[in-house]
Protein backbone atom coordinates (compact mmCIF):
# COMPACT_ATOMS: atom_id res chain seq x y z
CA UNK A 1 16.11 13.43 2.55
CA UNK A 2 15.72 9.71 1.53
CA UNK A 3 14.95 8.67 5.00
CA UNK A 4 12.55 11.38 5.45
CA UNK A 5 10.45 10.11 2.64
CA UNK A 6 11.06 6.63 3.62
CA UNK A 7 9.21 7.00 7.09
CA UNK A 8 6.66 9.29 5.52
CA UNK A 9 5.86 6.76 2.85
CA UNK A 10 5.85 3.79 5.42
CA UNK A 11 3.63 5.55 8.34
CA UNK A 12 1.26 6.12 4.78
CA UNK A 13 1.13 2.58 3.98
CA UNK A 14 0.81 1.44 7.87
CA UNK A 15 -2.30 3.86 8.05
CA UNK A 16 -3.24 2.38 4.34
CA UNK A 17 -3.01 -1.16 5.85
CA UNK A 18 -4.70 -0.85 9.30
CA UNK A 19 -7.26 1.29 8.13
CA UNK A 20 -8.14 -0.95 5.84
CA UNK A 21 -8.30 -3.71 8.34
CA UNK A 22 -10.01 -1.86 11.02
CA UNK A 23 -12.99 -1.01 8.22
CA UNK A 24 -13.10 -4.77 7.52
CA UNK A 25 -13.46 -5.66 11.16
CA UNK A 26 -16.37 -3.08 11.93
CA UNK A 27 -18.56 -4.63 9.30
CA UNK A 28 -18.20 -8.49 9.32
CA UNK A 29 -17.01 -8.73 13.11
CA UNK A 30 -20.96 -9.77 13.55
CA UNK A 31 -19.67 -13.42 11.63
CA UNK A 32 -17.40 -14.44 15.09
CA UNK A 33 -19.40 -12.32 17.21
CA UNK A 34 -22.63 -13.47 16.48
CA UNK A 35 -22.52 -16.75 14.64
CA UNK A 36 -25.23 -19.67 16.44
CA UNK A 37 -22.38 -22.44 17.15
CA UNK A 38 -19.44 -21.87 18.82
CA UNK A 39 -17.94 -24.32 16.00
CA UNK A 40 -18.78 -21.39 13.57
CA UNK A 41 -17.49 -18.79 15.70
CA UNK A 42 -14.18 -20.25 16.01
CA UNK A 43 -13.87 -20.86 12.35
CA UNK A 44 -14.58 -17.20 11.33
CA UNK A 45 -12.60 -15.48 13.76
CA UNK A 46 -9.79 -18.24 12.95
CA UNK A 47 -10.21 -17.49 9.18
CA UNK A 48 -10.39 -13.51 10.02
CA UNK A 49 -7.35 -13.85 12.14
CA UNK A 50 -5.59 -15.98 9.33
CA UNK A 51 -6.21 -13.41 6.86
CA UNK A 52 -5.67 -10.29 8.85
CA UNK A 53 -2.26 -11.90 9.16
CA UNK A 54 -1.59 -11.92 5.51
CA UNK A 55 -2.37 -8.83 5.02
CA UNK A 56 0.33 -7.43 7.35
CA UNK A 57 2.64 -9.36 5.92
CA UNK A 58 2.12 -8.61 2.49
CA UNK A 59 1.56 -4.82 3.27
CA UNK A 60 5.10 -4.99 5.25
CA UNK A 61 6.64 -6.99 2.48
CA UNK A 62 5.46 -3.76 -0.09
CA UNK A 63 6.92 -1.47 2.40
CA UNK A 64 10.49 -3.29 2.71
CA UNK A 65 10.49 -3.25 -1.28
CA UNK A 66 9.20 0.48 -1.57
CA UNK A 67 12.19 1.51 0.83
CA UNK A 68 14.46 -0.14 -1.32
CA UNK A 69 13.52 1.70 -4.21
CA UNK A 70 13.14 5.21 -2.52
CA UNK A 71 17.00 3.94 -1.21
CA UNK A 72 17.73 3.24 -5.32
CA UNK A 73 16.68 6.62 -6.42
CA UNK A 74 19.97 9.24 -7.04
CA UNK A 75 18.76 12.52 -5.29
CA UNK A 76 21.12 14.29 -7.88
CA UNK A 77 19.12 16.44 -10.20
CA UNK A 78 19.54 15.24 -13.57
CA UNK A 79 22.46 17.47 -15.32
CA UNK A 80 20.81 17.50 -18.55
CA UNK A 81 17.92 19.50 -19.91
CA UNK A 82 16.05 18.85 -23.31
CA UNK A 83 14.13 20.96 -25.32
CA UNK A 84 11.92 20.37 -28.02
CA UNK A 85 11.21 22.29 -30.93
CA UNK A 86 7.91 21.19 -33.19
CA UNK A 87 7.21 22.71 -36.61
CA UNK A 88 3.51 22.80 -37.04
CA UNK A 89 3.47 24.11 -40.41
CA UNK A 90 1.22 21.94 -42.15
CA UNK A 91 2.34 20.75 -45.96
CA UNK A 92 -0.99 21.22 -47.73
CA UNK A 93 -1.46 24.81 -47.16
């Protein structure tokens, strides 16, 4: 079962992550593609491919950790139930 929602919860956060990225690249692609110098080309896409990079790694850092925690959790139901019991009488009545 754990495994199950491991890969669910990863293919999630892959789709979270590239998505993401993709979105990014649609809508300031025009700063490599289209800047005057070739100088300033270079040093967006450079600073695009840079940061892309950090992304992943920080997205596939959160997925190692969330795996470990989905790997922590007992799948036992908990063997005890509580039950509360209020008295709303109120004292000035």
């Amino acid at each position: 079962m754990n495994n199950e929602i491991e890969n669910l919860m990863e293919k999630r956060m892959k789709t979270i992550m590239i998505g993401s990225l993709a979105r990014f690249e649609e809508n300031f692609d025009y700063l490599w593609n289209e800047a005057t110098t070739q100088a300033d080309k270079q040093y967006f896409l450079d600073l695009w491919q840079k940061t892309r990079q950090e992304i992943l790694d920080y997205g596939n850092n959160q997925i190692r950790l969330a795996k470990k925690d989905i790997g922590n959790v007992d799948p036992r139901p908990c063997k005890y139930k509580y039950r509360y019991k209020f008295n709303m009488r109120r004292d000035d009545q």
